[in-house]
N, C-alpha and C. Protein backbone atom coordinates (compact mmCIF):
# COMPACT_ATOMS: atom_id res chain seq x y z
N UNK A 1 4.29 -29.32 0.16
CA UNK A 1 3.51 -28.37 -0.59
C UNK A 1 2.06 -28.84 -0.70
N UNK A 2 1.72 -29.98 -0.90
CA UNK A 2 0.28 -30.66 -1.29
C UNK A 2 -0.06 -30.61 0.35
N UNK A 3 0.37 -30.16 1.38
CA UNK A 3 -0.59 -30.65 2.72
C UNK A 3 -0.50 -29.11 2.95
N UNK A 4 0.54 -28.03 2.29
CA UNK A 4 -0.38 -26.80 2.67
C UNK A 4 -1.46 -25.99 1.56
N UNK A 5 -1.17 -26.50 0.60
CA UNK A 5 -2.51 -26.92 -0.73
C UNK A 5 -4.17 -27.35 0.11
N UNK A 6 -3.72 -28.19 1.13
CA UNK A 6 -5.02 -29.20 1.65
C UNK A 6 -5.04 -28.43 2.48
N UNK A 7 -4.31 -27.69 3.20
CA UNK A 7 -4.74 -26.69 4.71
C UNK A 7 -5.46 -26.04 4.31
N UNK A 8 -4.86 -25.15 3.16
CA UNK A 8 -5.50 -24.03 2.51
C UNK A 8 -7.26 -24.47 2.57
N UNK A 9 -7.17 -25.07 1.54
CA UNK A 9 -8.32 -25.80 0.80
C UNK A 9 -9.56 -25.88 2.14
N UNK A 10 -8.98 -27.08 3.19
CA UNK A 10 -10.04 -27.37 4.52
C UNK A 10 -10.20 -25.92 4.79
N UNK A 11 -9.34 -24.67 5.15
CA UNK A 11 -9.60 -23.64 5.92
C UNK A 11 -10.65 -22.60 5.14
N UNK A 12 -10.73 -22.63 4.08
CA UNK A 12 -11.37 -22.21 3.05
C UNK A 12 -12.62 -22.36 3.54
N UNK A 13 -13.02 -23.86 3.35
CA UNK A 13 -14.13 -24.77 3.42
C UNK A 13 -14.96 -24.04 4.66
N UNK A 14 -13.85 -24.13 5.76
CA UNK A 14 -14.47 -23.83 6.58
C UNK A 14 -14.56 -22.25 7.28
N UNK A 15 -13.90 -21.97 6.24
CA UNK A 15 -14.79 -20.10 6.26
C UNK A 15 -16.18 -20.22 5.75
N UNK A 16 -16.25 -20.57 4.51
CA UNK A 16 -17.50 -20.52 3.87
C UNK A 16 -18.31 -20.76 4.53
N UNK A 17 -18.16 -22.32 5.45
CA UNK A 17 -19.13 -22.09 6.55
C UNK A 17 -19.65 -21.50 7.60
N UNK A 18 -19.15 -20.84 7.54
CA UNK A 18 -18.90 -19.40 8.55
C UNK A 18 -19.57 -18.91 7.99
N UNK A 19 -19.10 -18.23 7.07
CA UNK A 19 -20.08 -17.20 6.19
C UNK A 19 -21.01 -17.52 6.02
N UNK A 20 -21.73 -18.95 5.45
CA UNK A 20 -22.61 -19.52 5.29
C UNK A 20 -23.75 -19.76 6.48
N UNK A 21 -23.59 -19.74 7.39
CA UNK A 21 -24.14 -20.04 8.80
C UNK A 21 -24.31 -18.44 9.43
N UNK A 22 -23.45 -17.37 9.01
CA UNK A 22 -23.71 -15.96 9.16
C UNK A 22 -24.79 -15.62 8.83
N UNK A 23 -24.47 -15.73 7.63
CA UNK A 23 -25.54 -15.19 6.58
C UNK A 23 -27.01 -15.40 6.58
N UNK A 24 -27.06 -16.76 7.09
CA UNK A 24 -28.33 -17.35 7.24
C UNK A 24 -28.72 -16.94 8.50
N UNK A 25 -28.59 -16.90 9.53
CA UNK A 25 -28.52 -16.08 11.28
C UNK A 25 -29.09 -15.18 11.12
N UNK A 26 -28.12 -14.35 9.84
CA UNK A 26 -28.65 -13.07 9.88
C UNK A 26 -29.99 -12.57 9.15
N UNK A 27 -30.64 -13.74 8.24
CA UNK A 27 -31.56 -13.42 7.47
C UNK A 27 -32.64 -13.85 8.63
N UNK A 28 -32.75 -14.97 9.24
CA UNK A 28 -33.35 -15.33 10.58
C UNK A 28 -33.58 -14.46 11.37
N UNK A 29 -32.79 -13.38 11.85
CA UNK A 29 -32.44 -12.47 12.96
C UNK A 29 -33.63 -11.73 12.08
N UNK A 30 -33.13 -10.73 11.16
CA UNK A 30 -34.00 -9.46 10.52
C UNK A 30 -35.55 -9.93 10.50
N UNK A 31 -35.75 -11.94 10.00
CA UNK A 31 -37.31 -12.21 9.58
C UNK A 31 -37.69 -12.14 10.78
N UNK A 32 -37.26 -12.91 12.12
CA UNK A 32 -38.18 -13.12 13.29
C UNK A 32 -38.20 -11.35 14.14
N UNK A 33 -37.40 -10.56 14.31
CA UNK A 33 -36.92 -9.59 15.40
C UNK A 33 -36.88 -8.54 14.38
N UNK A 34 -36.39 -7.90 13.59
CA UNK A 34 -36.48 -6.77 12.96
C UNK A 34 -37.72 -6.81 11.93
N UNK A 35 -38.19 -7.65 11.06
CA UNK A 35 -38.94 -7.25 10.07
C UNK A 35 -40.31 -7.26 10.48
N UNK A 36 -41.13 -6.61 10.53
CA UNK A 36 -42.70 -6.62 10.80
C UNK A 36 -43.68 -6.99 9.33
N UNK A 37 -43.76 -8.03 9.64
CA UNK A 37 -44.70 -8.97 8.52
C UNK A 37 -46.18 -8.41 8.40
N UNK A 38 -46.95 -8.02 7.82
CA UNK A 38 -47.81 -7.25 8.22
C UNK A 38 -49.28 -8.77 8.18
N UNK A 39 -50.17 -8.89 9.01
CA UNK A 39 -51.01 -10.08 9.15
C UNK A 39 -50.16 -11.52 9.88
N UNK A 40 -48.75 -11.51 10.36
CA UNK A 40 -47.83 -12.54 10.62
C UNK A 40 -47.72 -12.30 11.97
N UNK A 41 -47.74 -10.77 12.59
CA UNK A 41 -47.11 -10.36 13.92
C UNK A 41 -48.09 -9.41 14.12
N UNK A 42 -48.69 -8.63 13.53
CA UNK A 42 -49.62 -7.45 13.64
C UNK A 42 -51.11 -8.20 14.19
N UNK A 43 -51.85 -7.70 15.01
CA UNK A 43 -53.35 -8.39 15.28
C UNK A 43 -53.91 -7.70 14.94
N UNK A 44 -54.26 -6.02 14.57
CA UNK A 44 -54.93 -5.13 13.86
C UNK A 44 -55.29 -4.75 15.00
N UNK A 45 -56.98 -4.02 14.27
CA UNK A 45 -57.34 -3.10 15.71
C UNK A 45 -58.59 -4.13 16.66
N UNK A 46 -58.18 -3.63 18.21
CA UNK A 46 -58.98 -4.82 18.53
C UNK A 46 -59.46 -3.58 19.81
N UNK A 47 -59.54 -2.75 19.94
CA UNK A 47 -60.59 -2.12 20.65
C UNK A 47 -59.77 -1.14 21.40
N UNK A 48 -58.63 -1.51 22.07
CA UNK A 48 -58.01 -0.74 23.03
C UNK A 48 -57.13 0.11 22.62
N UNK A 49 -58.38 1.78 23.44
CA UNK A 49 -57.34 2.66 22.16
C UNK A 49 -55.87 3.02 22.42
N UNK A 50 -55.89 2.72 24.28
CA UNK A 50 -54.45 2.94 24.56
C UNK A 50 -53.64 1.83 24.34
N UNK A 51 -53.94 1.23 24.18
CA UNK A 51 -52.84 -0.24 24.69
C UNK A 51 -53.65 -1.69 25.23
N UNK A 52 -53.46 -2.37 24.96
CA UNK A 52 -53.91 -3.59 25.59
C UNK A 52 -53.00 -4.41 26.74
N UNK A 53 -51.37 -3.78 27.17
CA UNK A 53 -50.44 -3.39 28.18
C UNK A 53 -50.41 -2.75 28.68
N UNK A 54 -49.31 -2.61 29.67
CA UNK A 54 -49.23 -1.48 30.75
C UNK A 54 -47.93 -1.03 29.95
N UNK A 55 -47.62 0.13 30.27
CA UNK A 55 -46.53 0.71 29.36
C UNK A 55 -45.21 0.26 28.96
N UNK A 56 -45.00 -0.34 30.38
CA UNK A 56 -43.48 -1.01 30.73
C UNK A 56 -43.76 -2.20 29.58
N UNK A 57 -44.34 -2.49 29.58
CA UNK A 57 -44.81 -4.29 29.08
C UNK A 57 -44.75 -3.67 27.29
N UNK A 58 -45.74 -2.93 26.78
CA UNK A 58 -45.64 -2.27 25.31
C UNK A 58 -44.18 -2.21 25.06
N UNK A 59 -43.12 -2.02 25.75
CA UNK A 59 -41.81 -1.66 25.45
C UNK A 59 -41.18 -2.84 25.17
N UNK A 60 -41.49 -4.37 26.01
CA UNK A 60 -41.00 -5.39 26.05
C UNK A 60 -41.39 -6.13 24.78
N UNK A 61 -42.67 -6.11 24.77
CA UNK A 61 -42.92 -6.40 23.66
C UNK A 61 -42.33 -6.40 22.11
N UNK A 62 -42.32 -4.82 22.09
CA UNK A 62 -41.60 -4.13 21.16
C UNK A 62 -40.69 -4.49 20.48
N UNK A 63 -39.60 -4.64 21.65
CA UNK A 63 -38.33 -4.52 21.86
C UNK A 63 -37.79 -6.09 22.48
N UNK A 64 -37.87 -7.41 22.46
CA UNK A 64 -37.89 -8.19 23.10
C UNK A 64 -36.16 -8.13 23.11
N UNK A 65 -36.02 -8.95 24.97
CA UNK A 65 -34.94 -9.39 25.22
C UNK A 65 -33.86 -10.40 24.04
N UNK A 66 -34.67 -11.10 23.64
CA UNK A 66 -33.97 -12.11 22.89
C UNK A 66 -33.59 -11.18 21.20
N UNK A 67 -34.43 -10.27 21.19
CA UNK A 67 -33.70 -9.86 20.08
C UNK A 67 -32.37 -9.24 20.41
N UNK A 68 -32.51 -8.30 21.45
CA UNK A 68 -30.69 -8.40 21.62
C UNK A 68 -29.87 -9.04 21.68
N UNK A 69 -30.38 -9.79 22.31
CA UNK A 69 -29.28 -11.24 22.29
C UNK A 69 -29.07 -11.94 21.01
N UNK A 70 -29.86 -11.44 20.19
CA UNK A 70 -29.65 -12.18 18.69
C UNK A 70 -28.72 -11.25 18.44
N UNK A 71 -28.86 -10.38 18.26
CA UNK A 71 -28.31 -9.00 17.63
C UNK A 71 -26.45 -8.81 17.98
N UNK A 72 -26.60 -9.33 19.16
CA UNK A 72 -25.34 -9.45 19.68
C UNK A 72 -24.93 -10.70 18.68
N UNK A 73 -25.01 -11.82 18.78
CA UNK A 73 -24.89 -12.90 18.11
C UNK A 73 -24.68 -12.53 16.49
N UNK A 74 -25.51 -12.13 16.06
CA UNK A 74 -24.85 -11.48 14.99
C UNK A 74 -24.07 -10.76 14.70
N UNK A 75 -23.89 -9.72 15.64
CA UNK A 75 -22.24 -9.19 15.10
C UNK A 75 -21.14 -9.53 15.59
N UNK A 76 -21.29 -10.63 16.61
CA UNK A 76 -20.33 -11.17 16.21
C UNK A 76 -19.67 -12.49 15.82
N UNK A 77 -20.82 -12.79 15.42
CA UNK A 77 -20.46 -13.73 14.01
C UNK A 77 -19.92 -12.96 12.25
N UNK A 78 -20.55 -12.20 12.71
CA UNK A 78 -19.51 -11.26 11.29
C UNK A 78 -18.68 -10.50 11.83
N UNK A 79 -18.37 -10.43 13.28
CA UNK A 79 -16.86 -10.10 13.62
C UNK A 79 -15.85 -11.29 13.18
N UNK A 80 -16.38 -12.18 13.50
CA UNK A 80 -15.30 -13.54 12.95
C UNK A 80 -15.54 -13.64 11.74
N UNK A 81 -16.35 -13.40 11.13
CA UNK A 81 -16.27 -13.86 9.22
C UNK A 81 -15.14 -12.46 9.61
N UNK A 82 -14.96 -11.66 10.07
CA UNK A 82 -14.06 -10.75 9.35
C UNK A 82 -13.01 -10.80 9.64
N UNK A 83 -13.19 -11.42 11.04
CA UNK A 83 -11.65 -12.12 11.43
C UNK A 83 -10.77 -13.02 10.29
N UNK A 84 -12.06 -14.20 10.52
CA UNK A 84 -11.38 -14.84 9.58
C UNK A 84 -10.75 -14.47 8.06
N UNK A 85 -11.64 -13.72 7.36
CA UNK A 85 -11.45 -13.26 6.33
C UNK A 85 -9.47 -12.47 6.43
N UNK A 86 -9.65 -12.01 7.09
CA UNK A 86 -7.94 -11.25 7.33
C UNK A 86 -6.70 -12.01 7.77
N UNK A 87 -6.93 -13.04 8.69
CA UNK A 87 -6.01 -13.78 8.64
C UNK A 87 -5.80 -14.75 7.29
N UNK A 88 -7.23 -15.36 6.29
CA UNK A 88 -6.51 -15.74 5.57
C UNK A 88 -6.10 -15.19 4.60
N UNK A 89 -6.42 -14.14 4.35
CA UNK A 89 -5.62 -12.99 3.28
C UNK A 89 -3.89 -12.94 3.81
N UNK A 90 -4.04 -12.47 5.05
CA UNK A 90 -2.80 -12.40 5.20
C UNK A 90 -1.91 -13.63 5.37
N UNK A 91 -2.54 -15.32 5.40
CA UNK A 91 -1.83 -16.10 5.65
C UNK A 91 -1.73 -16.43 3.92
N UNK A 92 -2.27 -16.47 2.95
CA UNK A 92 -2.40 -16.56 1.67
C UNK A 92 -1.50 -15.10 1.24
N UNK A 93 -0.87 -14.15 1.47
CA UNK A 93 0.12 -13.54 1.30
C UNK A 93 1.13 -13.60 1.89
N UNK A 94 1.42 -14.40 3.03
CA UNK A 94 3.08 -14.85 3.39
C UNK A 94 3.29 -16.39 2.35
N UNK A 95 2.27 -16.73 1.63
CA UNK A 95 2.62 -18.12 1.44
C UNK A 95 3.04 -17.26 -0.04
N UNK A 96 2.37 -16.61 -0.35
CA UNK A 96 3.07 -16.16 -2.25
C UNK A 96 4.06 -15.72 -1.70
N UNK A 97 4.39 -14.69 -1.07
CA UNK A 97 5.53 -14.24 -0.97
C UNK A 97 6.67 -15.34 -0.70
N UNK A 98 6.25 -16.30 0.24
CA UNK A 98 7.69 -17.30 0.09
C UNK A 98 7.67 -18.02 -1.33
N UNK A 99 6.87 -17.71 -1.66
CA UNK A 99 7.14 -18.73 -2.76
C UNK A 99 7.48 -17.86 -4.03
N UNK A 100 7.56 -16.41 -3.86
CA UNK A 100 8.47 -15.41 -4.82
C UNK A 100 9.66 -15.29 -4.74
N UNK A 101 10.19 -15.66 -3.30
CA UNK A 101 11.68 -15.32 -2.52
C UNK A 101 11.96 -16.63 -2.95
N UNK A 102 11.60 -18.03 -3.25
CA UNK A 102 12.21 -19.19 -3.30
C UNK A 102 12.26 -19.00 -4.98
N UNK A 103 11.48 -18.82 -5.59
CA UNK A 103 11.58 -18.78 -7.11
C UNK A 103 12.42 -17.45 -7.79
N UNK A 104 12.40 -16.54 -6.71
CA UNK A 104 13.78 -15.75 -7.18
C UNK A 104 15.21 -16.20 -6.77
N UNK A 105 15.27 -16.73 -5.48
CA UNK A 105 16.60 -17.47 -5.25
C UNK A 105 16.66 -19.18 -6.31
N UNK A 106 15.73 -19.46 -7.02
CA UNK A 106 16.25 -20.48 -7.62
C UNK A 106 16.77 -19.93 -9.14
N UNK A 107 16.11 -18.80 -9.69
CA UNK A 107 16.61 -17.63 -10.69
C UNK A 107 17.32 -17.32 -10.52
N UNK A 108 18.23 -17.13 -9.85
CA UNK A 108 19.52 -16.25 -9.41
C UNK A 108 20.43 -16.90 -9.48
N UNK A 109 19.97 -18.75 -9.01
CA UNK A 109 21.35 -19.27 -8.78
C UNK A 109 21.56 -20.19 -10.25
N UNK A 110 20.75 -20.09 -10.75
CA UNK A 110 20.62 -21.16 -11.90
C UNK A 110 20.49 -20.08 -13.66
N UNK A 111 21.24 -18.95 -13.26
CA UNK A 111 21.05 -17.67 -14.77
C UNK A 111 22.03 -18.39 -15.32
N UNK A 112 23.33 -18.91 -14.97
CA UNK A 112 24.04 -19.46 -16.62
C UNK A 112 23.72 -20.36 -17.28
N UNK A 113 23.41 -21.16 -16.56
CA UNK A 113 22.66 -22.50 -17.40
C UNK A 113 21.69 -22.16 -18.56
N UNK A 114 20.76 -20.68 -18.26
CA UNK A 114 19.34 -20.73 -19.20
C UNK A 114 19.37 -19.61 -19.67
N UNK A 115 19.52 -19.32 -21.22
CA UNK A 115 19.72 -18.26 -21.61
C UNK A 115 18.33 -16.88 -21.90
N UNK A 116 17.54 -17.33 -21.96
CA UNK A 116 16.30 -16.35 -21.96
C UNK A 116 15.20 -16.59 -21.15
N UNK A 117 14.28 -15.58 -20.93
CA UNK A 117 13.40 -15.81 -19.69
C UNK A 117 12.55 -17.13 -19.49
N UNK A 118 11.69 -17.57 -20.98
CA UNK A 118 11.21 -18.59 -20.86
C UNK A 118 12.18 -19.79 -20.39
N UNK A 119 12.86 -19.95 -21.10
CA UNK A 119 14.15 -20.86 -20.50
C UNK A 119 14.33 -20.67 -18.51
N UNK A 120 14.37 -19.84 -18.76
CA UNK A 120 14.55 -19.68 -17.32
C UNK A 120 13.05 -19.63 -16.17
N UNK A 121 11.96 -19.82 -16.93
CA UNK A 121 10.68 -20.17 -16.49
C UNK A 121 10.48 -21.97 -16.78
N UNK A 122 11.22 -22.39 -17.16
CA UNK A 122 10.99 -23.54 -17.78
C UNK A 122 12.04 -24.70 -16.54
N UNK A 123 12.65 -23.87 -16.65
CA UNK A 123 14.00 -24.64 -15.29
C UNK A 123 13.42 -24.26 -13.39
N UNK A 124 12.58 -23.19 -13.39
CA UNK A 124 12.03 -22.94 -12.82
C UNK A 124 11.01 -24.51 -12.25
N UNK A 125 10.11 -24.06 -13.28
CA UNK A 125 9.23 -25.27 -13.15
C UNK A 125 9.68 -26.27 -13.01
N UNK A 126 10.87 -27.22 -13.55
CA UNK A 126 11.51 -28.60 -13.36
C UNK A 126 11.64 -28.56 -12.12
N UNK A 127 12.26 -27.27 -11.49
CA UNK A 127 12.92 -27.54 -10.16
C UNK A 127 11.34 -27.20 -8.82
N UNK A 128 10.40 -26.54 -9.27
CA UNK A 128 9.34 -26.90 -8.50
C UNK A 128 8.19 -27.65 -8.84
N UNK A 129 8.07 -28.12 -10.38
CA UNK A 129 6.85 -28.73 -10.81
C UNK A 129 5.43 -27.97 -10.54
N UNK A 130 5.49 -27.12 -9.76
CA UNK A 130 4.05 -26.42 -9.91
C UNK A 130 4.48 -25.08 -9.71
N UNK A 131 3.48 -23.42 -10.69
CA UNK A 131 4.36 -22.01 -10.18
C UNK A 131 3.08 -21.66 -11.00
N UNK A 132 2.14 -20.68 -9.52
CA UNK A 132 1.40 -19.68 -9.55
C UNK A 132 1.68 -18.65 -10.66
N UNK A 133 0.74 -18.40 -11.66
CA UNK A 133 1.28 -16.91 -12.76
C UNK A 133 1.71 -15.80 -12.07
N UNK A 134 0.53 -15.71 -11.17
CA UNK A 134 1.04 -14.37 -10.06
C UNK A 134 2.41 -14.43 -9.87
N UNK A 135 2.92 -15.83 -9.15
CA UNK A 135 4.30 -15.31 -8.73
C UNK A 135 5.56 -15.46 -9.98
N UNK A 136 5.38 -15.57 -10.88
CA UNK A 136 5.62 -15.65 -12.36
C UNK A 136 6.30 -14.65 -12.58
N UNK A 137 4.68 -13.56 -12.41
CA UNK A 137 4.71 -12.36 -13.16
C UNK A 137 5.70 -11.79 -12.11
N UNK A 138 5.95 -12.23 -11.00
CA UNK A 138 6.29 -11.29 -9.61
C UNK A 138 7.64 -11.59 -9.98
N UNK A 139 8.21 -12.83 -10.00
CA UNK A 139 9.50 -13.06 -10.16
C UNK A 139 10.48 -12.32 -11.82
N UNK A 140 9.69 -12.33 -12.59
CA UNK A 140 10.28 -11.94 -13.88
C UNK A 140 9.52 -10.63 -13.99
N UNK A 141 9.04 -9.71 -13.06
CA UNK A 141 9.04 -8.27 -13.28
C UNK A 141 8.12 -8.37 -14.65
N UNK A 142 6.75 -8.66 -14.63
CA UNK A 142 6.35 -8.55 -16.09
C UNK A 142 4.62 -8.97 -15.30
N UNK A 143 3.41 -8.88 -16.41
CA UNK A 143 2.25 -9.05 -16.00
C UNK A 143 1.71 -9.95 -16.26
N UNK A 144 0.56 -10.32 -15.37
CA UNK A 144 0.22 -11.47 -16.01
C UNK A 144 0.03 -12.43 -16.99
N UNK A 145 -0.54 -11.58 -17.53
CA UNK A 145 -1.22 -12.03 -19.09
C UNK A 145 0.11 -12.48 -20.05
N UNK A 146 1.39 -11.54 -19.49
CA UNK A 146 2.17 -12.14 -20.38
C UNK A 146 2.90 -13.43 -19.65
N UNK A 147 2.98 -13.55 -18.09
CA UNK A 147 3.37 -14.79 -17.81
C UNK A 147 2.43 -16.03 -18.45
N UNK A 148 1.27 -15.77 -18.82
CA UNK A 148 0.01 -17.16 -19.11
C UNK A 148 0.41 -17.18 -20.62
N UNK A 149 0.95 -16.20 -21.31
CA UNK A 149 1.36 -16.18 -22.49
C UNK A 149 2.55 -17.17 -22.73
N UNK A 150 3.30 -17.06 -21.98
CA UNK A 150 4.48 -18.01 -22.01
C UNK A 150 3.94 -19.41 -21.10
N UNK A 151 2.48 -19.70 -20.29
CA UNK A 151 2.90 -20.55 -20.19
C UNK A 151 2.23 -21.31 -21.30
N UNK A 152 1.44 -20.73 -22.04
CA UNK A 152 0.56 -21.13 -23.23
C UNK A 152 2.13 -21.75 -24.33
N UNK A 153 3.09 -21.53 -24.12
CA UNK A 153 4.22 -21.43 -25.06
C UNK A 153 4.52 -23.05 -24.52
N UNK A 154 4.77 -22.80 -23.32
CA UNK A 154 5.28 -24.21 -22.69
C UNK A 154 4.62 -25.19 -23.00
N UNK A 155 3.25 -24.41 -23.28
CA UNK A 155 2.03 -26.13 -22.83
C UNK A 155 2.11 -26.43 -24.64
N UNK A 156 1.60 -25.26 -25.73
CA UNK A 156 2.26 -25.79 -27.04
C UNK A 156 3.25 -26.45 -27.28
N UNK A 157 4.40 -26.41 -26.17
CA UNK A 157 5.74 -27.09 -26.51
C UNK A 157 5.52 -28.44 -25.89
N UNK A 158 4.84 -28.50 -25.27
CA UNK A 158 4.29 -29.84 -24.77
C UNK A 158 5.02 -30.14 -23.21
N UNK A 159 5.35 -29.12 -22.79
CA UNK A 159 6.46 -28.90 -21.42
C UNK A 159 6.05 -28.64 -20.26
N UNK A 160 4.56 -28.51 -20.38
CA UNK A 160 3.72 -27.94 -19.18
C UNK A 160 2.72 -28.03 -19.36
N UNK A 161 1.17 -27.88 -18.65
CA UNK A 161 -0.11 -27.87 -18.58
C UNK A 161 -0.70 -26.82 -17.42
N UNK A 162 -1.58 -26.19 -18.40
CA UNK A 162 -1.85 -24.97 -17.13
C UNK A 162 -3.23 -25.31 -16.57
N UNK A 163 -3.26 -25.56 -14.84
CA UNK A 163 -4.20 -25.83 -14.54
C UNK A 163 -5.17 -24.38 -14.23
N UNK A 164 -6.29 -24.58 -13.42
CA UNK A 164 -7.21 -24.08 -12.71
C UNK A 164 -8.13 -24.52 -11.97
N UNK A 165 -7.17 -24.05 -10.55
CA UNK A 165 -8.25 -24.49 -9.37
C UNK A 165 -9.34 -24.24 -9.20
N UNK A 166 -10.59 -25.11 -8.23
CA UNK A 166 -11.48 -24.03 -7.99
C UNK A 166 -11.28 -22.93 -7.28
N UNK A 167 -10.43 -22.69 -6.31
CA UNK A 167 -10.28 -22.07 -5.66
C UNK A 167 -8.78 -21.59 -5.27
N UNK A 168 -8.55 -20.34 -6.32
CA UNK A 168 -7.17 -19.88 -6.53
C UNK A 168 -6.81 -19.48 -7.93
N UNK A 169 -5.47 -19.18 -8.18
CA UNK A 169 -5.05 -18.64 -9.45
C UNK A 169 -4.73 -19.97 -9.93
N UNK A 170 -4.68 -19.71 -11.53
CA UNK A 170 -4.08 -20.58 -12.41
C UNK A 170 -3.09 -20.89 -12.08
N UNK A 171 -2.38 -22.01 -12.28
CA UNK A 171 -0.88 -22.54 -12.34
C UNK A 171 -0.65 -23.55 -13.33
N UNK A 172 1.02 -22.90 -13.61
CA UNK A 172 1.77 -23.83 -14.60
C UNK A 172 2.05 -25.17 -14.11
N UNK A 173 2.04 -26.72 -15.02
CA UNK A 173 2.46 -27.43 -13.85
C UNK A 173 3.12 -28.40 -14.88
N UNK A 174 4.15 -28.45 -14.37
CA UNK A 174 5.50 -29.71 -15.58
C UNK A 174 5.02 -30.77 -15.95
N UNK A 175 4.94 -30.98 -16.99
CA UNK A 175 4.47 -32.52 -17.78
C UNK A 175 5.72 -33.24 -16.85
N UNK A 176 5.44 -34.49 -16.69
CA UNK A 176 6.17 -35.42 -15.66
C UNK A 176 6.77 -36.46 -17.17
N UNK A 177 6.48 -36.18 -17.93
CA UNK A 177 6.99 -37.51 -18.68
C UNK A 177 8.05 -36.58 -19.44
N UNK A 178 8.49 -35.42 -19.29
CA UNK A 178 9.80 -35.17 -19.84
C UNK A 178 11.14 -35.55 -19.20
């Protein structure tokens, strides 16, 4: 569990940089090739009323090669931020979901032992030591606020501690010295 915690975490990292390196490309791209700075790129008027080019050449100018080629470069670098962005949504929703199907099959097999829900959130946790609210709320059919409610119950009881990642939902996580 802690090395797909750390996958998560590195793959994260290295979206941001993605995004981060996008983003900046793209502010680069618009300052040098799209934005007209006025006194930066402009020479004003300098005599020639048609042109100081031949027509073909006014167009090149204009329009330079390399800005397409930026332009290209930029989209698709935010084709991959968007890539990326979807695979990890969707790889960050097969991982809750197994981990709703494992915390409902450990509910299922363990109902005589624990007579009410917290009880049965509480045996939960022994048997994984760490449990997302989300999948909380997912497993006991109920909403958030009231899964953080109970785990606020646990952590008063001194049975649990609710963390918060930087990056992710809250989680309940078993005091080790019970």
């Amino acid at each position: 569990m802690k090395t797909m915690k750390k996958r998560q975490m590195i793959g994260k990292a290295f979206f941001y940089l993605i995004v981060a390196i996008a983003i900046l490309h793209t502010a680069v791209h618009f300052v040098s090739f799209e934005g007209k700075i006025v006194g930066l790129t402009e020479e004003g008027i300098s005599g020639f009323s048609i042109g100081k080019f031949a027509v073909g050449e006014e167009i090149l100018e204009s329009y330079p090669i390399g800005s397409s080629f930026s332009r290209l470069i930029v989209i698709g670098e935010w084709f991959f931020v968007l890539l990326f962005a979807l695979f990890f949504y969707a790889n960050s929703r097969i991982d809750f979901m197994k981990e709703v199907v494992e915390l409902k099959t450990i509910k299922n097999s363990s109902n005589s032992e624990y007579s009410t829900d917290l009880d049965r959130l509480y045996g939960l946790l022994k048997n994984r030591k760490r449990v997302s609210f989300k999948a909380v709320a997912e497993v006991f059919d109920i909403d958030v606020e009231l899964a953080k409610e109970w785990g606020d119950t646990l952590k008063s009881g001194g049975l649990a501690n609710i963390e918060y990642p930087r990056v992710g939902d809250a989680e309940l996580v078993l005091k080790e010295n019970n």
